[in-house]
Protein backbone atom coordinates (compact mmCIF):
# COMPACT_ATOMS: atom_id res chain seq x y z
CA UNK A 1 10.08 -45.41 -106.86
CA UNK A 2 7.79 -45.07 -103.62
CA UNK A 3 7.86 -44.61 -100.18
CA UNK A 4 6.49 -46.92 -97.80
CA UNK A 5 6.38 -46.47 -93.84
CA UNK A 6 4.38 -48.83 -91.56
CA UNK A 7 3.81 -49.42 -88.23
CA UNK A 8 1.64 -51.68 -85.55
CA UNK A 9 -0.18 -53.59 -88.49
CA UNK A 10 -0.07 -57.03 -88.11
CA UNK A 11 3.39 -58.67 -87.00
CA UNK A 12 4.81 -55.05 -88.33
CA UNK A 13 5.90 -53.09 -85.30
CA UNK A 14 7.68 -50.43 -87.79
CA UNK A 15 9.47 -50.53 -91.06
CA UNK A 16 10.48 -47.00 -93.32
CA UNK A 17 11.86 -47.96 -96.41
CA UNK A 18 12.19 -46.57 -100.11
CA UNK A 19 11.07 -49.33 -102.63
CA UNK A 20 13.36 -49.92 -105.66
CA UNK A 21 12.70 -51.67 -109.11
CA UNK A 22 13.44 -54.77 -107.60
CA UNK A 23 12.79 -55.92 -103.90
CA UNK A 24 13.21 -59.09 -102.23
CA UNK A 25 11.71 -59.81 -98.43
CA UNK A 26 13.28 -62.63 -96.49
CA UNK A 27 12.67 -63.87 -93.45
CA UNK A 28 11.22 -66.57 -91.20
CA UNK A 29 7.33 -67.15 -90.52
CA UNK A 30 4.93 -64.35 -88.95
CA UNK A 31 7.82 -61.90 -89.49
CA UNK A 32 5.52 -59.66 -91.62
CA UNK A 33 6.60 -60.50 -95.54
CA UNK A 34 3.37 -60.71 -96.35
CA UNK A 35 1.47 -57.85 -94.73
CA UNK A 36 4.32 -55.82 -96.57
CA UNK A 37 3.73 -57.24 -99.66
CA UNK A 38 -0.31 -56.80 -99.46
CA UNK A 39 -0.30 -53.27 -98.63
CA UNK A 40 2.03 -52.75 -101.36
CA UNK A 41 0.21 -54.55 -103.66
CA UNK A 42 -3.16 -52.15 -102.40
CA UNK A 43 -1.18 -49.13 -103.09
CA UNK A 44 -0.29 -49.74 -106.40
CA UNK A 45 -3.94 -51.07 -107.11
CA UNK A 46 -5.24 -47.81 -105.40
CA UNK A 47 -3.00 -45.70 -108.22
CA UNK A 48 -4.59 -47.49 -110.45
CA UNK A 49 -8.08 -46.98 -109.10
CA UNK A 50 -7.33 -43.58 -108.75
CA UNK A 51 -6.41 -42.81 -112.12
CA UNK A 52 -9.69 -44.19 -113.63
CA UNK A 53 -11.45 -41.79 -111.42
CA UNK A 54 -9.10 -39.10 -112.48
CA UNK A 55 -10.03 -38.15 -108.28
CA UNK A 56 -8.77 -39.66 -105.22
CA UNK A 57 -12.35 -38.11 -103.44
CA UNK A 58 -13.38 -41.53 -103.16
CA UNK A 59 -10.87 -43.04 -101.21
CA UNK A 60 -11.75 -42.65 -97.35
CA UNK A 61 -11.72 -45.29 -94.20
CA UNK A 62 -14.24 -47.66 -95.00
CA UNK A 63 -12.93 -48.04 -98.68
CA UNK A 64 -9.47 -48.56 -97.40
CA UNK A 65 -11.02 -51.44 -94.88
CA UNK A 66 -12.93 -52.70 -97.38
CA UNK A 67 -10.55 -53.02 -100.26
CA UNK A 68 -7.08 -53.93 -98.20
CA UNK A 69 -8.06 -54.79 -94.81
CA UNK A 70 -11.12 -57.03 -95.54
CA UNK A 71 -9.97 -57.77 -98.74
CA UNK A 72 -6.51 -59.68 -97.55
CA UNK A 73 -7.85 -61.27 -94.70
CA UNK A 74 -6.28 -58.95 -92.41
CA UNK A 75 -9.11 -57.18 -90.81
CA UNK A 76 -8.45 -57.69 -87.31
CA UNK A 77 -5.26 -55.16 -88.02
CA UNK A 78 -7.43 -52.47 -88.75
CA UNK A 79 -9.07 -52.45 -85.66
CA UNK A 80 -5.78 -50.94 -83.42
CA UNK A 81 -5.59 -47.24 -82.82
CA UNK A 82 -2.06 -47.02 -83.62
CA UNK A 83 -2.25 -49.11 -86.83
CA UNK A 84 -0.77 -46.85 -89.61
CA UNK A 85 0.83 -47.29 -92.90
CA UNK A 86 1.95 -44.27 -95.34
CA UNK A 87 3.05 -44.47 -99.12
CA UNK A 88 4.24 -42.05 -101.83
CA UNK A 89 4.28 -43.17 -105.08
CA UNK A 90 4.77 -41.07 -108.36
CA UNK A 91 0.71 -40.28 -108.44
CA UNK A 92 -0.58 -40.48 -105.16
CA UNK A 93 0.66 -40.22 -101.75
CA UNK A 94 -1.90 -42.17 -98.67
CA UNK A 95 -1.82 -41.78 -95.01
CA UNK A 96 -3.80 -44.38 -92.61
CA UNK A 97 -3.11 -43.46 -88.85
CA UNK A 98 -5.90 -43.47 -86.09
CA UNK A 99 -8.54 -45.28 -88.45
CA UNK A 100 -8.14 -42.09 -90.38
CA UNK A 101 -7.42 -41.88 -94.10
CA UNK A 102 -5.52 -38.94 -96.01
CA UNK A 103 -5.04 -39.50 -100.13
CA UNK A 104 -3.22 -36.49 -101.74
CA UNK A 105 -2.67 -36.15 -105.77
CA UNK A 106 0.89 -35.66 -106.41
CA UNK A 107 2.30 -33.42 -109.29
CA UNK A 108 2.79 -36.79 -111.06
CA UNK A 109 -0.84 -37.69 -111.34
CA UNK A 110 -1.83 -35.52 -114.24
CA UNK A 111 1.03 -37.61 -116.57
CA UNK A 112 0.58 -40.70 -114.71
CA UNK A 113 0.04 -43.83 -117.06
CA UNK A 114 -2.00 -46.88 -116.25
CA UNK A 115 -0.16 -50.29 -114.61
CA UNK A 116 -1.10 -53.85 -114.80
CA UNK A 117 -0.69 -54.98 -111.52
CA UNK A 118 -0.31 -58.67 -110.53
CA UNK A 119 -0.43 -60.49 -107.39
CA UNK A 120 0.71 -63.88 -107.33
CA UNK A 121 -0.55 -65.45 -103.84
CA UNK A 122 1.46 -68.38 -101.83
CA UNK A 123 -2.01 -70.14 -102.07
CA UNK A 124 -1.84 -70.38 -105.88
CA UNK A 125 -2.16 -74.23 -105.41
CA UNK A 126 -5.89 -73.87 -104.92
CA UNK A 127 -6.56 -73.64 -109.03
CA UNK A 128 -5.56 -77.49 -108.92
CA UNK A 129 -8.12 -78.60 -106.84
CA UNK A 130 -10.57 -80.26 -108.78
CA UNK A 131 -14.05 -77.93 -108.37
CA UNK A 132 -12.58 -75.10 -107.34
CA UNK A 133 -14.21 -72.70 -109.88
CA UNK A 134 -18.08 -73.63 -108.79
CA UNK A 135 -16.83 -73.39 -105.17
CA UNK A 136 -18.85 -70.03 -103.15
CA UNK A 137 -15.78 -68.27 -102.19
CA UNK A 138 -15.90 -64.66 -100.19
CA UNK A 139 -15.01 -61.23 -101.91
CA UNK A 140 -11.32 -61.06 -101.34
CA UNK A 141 -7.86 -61.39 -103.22
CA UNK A 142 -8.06 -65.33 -103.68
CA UNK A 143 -11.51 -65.01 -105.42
CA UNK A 144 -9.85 -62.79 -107.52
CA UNK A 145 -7.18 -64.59 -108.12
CA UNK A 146 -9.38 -67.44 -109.27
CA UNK A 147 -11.54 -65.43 -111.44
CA UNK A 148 -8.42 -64.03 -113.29
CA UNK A 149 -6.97 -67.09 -113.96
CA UNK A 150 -10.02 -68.42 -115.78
CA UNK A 151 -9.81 -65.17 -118.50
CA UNK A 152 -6.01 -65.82 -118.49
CA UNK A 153 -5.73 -69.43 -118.87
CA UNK A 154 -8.04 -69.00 -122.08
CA UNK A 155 -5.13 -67.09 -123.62
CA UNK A 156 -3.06 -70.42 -123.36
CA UNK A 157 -4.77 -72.81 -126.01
CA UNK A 158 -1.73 -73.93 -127.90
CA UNK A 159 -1.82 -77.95 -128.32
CA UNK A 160 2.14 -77.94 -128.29
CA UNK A 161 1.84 -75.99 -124.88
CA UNK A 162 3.76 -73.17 -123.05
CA UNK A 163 7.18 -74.58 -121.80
CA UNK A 164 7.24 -74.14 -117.55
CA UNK A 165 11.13 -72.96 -117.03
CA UNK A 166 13.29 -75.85 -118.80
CA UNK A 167 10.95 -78.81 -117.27
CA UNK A 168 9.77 -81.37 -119.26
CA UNK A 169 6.35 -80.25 -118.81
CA UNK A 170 4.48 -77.63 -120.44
CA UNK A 171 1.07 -75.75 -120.36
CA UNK A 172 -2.24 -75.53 -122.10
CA UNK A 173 -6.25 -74.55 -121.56
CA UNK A 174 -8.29 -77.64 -123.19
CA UNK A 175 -11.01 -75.54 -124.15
CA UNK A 176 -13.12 -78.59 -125.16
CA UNK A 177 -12.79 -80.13 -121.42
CA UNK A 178 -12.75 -76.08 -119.87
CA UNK A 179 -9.77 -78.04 -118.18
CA UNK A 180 -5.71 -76.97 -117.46
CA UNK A 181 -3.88 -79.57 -119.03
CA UNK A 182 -0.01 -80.41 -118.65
CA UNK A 183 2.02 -82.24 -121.51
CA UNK A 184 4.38 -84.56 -120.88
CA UNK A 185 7.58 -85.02 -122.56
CA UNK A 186 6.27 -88.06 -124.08
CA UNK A 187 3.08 -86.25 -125.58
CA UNK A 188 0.51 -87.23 -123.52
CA UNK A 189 -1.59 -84.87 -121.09
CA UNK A 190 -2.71 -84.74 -117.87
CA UNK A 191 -4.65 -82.76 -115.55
CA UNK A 192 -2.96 -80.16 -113.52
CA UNK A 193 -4.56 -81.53 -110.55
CA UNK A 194 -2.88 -85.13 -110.95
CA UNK A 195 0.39 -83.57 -111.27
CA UNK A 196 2.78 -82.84 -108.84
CA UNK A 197 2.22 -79.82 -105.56
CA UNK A 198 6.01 -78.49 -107.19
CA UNK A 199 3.80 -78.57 -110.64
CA UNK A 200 0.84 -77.16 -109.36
CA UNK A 201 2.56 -73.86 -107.96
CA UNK A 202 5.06 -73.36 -110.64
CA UNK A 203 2.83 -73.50 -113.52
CA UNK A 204 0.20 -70.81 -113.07
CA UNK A 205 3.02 -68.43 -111.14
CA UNK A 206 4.99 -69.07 -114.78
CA UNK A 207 1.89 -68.85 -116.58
CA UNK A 208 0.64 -65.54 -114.75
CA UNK A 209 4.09 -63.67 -114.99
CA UNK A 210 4.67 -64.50 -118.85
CA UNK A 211 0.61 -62.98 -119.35
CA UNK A 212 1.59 -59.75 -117.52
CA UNK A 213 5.09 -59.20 -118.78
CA UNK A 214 5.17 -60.24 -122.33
CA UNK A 215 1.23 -61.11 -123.43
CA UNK A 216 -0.29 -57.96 -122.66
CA UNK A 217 2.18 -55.93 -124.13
CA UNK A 218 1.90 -57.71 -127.92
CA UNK A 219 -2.14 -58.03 -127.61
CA UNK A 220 -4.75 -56.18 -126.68
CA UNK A 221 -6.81 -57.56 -123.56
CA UNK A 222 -10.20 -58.40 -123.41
CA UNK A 223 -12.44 -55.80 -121.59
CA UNK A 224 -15.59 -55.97 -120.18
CA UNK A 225 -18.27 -52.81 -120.90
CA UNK A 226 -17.80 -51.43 -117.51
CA UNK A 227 -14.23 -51.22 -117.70
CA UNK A 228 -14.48 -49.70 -120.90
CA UNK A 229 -16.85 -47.23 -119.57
CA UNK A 230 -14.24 -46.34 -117.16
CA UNK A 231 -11.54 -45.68 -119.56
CA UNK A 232 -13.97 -43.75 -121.54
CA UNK A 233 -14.92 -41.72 -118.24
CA UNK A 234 -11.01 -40.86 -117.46
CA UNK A 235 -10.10 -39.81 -120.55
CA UNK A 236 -13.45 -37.39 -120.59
CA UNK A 237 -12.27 -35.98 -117.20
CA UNK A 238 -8.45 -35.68 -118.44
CA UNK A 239 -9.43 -34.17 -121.37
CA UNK A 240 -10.77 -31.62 -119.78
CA UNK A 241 -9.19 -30.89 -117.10
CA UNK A 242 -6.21 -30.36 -119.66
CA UNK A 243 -8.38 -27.89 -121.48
CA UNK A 244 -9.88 -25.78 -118.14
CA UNK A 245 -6.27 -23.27 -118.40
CA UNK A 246 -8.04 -21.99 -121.93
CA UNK A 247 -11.56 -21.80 -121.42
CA UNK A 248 -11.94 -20.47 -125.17
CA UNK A 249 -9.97 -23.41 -126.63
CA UNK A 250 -12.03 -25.72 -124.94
CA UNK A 251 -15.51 -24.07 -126.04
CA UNK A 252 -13.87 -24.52 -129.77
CA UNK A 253 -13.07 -28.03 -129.04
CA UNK A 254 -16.70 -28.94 -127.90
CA UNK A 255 -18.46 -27.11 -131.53
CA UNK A 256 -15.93 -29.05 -133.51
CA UNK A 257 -17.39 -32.78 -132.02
CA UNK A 258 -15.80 -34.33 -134.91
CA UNK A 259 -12.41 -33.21 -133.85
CA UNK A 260 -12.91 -33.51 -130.50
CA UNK A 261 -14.40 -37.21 -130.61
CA UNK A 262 -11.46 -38.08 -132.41
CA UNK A 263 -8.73 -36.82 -130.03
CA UNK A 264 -11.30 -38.35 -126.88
CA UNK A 265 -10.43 -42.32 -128.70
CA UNK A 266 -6.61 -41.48 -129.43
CA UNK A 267 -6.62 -40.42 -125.57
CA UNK A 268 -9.15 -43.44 -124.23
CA UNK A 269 -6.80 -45.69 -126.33
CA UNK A 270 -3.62 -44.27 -125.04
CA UNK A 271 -4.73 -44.39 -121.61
CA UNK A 272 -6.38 -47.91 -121.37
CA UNK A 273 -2.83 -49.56 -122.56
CA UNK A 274 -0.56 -50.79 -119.77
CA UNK A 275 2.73 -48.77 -119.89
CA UNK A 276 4.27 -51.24 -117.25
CA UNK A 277 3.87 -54.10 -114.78
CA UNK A 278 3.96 -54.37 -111.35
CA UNK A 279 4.55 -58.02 -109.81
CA UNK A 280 3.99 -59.14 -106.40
CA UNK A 281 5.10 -63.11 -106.07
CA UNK A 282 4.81 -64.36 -102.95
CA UNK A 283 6.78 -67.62 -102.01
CA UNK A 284 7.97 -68.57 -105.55
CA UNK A 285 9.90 -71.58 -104.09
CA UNK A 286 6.88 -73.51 -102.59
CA UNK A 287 6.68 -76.94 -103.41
CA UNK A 288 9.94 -76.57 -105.46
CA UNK A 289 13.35 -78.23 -105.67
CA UNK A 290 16.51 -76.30 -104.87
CA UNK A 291 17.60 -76.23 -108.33
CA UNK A 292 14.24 -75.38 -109.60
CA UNK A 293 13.65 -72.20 -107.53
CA UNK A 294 16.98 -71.50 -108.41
CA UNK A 295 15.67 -71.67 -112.32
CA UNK A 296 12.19 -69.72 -111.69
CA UNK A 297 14.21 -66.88 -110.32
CA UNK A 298 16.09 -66.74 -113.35
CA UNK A 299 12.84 -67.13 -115.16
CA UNK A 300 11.18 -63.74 -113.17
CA UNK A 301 14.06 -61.96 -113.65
CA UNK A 302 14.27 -62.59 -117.27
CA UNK A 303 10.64 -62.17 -118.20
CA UNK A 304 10.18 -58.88 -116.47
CA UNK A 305 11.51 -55.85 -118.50
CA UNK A 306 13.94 -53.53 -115.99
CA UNK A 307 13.76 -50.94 -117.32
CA UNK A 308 9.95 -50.93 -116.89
CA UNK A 309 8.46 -53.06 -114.43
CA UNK A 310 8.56 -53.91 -110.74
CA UNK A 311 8.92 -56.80 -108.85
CA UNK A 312 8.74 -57.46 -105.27
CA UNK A 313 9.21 -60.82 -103.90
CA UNK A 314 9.03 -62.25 -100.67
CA UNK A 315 10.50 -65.74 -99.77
CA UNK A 316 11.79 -68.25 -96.91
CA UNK A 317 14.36 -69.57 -99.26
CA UNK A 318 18.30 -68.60 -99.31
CA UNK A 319 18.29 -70.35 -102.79
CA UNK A 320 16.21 -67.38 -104.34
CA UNK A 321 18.84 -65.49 -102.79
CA UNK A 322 21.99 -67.29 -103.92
CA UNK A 323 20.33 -67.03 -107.54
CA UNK A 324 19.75 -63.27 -107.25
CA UNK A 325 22.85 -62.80 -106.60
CA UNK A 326 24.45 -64.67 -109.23
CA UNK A 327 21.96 -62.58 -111.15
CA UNK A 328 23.45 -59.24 -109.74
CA UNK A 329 27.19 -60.50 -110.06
CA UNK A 330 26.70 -61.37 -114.20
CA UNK A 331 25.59 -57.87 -114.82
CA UNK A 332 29.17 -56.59 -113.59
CA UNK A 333 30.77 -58.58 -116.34
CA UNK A 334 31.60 -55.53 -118.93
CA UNK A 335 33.69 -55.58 -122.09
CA UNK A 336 34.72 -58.20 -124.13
CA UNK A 337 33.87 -60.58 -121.83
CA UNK A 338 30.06 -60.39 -121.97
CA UNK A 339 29.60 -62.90 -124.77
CA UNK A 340 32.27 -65.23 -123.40
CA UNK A 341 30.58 -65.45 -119.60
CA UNK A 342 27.19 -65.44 -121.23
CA UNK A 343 28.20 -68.88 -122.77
CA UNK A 344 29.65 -70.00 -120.00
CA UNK A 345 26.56 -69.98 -117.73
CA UNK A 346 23.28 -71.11 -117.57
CA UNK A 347 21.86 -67.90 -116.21
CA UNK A 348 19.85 -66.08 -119.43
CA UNK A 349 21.40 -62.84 -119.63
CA UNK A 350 17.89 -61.14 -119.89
CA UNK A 351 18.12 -62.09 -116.16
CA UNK A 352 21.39 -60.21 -115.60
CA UNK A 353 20.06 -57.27 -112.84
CA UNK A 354 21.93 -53.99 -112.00
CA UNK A 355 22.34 -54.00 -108.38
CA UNK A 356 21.38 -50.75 -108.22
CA UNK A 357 18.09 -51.72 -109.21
CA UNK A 358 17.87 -54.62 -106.16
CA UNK A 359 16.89 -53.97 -102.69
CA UNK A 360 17.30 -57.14 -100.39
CA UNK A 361 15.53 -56.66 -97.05
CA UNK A 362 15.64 -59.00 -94.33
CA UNK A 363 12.33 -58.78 -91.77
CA UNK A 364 13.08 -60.03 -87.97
CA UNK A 365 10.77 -59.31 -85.33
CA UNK A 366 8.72 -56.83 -87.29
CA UNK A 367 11.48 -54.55 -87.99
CA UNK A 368 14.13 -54.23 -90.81
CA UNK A 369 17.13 -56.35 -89.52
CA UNK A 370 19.61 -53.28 -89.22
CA UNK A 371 17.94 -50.81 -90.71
CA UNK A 372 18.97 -51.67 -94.37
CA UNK A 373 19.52 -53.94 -96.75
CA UNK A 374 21.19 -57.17 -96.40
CA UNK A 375 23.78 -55.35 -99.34
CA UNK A 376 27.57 -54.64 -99.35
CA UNK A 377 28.63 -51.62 -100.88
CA UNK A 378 28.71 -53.15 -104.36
CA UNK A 379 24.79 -54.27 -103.84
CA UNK A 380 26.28 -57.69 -103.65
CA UNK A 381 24.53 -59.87 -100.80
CA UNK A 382 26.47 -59.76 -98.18
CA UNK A 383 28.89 -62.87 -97.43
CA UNK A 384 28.11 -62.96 -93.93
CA UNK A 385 24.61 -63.09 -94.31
CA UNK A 386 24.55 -67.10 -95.92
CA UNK A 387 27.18 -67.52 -93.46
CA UNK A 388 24.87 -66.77 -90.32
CA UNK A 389 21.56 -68.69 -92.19
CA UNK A 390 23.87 -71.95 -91.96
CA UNK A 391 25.72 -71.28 -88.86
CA UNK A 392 23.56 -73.24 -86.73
CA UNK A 393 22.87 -76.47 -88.77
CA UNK A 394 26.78 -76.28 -89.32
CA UNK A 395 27.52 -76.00 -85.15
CA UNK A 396 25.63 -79.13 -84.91
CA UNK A 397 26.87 -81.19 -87.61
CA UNK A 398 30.36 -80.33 -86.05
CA UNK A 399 29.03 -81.45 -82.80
CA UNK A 400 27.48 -84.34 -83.99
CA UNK A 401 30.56 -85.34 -86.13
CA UNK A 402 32.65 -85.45 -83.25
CA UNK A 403 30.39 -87.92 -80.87
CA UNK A 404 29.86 -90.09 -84.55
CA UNK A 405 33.73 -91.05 -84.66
């Protein structure tokens, strides 16, 4: 998993923490989730990036205010002197400091293998306004966003639909009407932009996650010619740089072009698969019902694989938390008594996550709240923690009560 320090960007006076499989950012508003979540979500594209360069020579300041400051809305952080973020990932390690950029290739970059990387903004609402794909938008993550959910969407054509969670809704693209159509439980359908905000938000976040995590990985995607050119121009480059150790093997490679063209496709076609996903999801719970966000955590959990993916999540609500960790406390069941709790529940046990996999870190004031994660020593949120979140609404109820009777 990566490293990832940051200081003075944003409402981030200075966080150093090492990412796991699985992390979860809570806190209130302006505390910083975000600006964690989008320089994350840079880093891992900037692997990515890299790898198709097979270089990281490219990478220098203006490229890293172009693609993550400018790009996210966030380029007034740029702009102090002591902005600086630094991550180390299994490829590539990046420094920013003094407007200054550093990219090294770690050991791991020669064997790295390419991600599909998905970010899932809190803004996701905007595909439901009616228009919205003829509106001039700037170059930045939510134009992206839009333009990816047009390809996607197409992959969703089905006239019985794809369920969302256990509503009585479900999903399809009318491709006659170039439209994103609900359908009701009693067969009829309606635009998504006439149905509910809860609708609206849940629907492409489901509809995103089940494309990255389970789609992808049974099809093949659909690639345009530059991208293929790309592929095409990293495997060249890894090819050879594989062969430059034995000059003379690599001379025999290049007279027998039959041979040689063959093992440049097998590697092109190894390369240009997704080997796993990375998920950013910001504020699953907007718009959404205490039981439901309860539900769509569930439904993350058990769509991504664990022992392949990562997630990161950041969130206002203690319900996503309560659900994690009933999530967390399930995978402790052992023994006979799996198949007996897994009845008993309604939480899918695909959902069931190791705690050692979790990381649950609370944000406050543009710092970690004490340095760690909101986690007892079993990886178990901590009691105490639910307790404080409803300590105040409690004191006044009790207050309240009292002057009431």
């Amino acid at each position: 998993m990566a490293h990832l320090s940051i200081k003075n960007i944003g409402p981030i006076k200075e966080i150093d923490i090492e990412l796991n499989r699985i992390n979860i950012f809570i806190g209130p508003q302006s505390s910083g989730k975000s600006t964690v979540a989008k320089i994350v979500s840079f880093c891992q594209w900037l692997e990515k990036d890299c790898f198709l360069h097979q270089s990281v020579r490219h990478v220098d300041t203006a490229y890293v205010k172009r693609h993550l400051f400018n790009y996210f809305n966030m380029s007034s952080y740029a702009n102090r002197k002591d902005a600086m973020f630094h991550y180390l990932g299994d490829g590539i390690e990046i420094e920013y400091s003094n407007e200054n950029v550093i990219v090294k290739m770690k050991p791991g970059f020669k064997t790295m293998q390419i991600s599909k990387n998905l970010y899932l903004p809190s803004e996701r609402n905007v595909l439901a306004i009616p228009g919205i794909f003829t509106t001039k938008m700037p170059d930045n993550y939510l134009l992206d966003f839009i333009d990816d959910w047009q390809i996607i969407r197409t992959k969703y054509t089905s006239l019985s639909g794809h369920q969302i969670l256990d509503l009585k809704e479900s999903y399809f693209f009318d491709s006659h009407s170039n439209s994103d159509k609900l359908l009701l439980q009693d067969g009829d359908p309606i635009p998504l932009s006439e149905s509910s905000s809860g609708l609206q938000s849940v629907t492409p976040l489901c509809i995103l996650i089940d494309y990255t995590t389970d789609w992808i990985y049974s099809h093949e995607e659909d690639k345009s010619a530059y991208a293929r050119k790309r592929y095409r121009e990293a495997a060249i480059i890894r090819y050879l740089s594989n062969k430059m150790d034995n000059v003379e093997a690599l001379v025999d490679d290049i007279n027998r072009t039959e041979t040689t063209k063959l093992e440049l496709l097998e590697l092109e076609h190894n390369m240009s698969i997704p080997a796993f996903s990375n998920l950013i999801v910001e504020e699953p719970e907007q718009n959404l019902f205490p039981d439901t966000q309860v539900r769509l955590l569930y439904y993350i959990l058990s769509k991504i694989n664990h022992s392949r993916d990562s997630l990161i999540i950041t969130t206002h609500s203690p319900y996503i938390l309560y659900a994690l960790n009933n999530c967390m406390l399930a995978s402790k069941v052992s023994g006979e008594d799996v198949a007996e709790v897994a009845e008993s529940i309604d939480i899918p046990k695909a959902a069931w996550t190791d705690t050692a996999d979790v990381s649950v870190w609370e944000l406050d004031n543009g710092v970690i709240r004490g340095n760690a994660t909101i986690q007892d020593d079993k990886g178990l949120i901590r009691g105490n923690y639910f307790d404080r979140v409803m300590h105040n609404v409690m004191a006044d109820f009790h207050i309240l009560i009292d002057y009431s009777e």
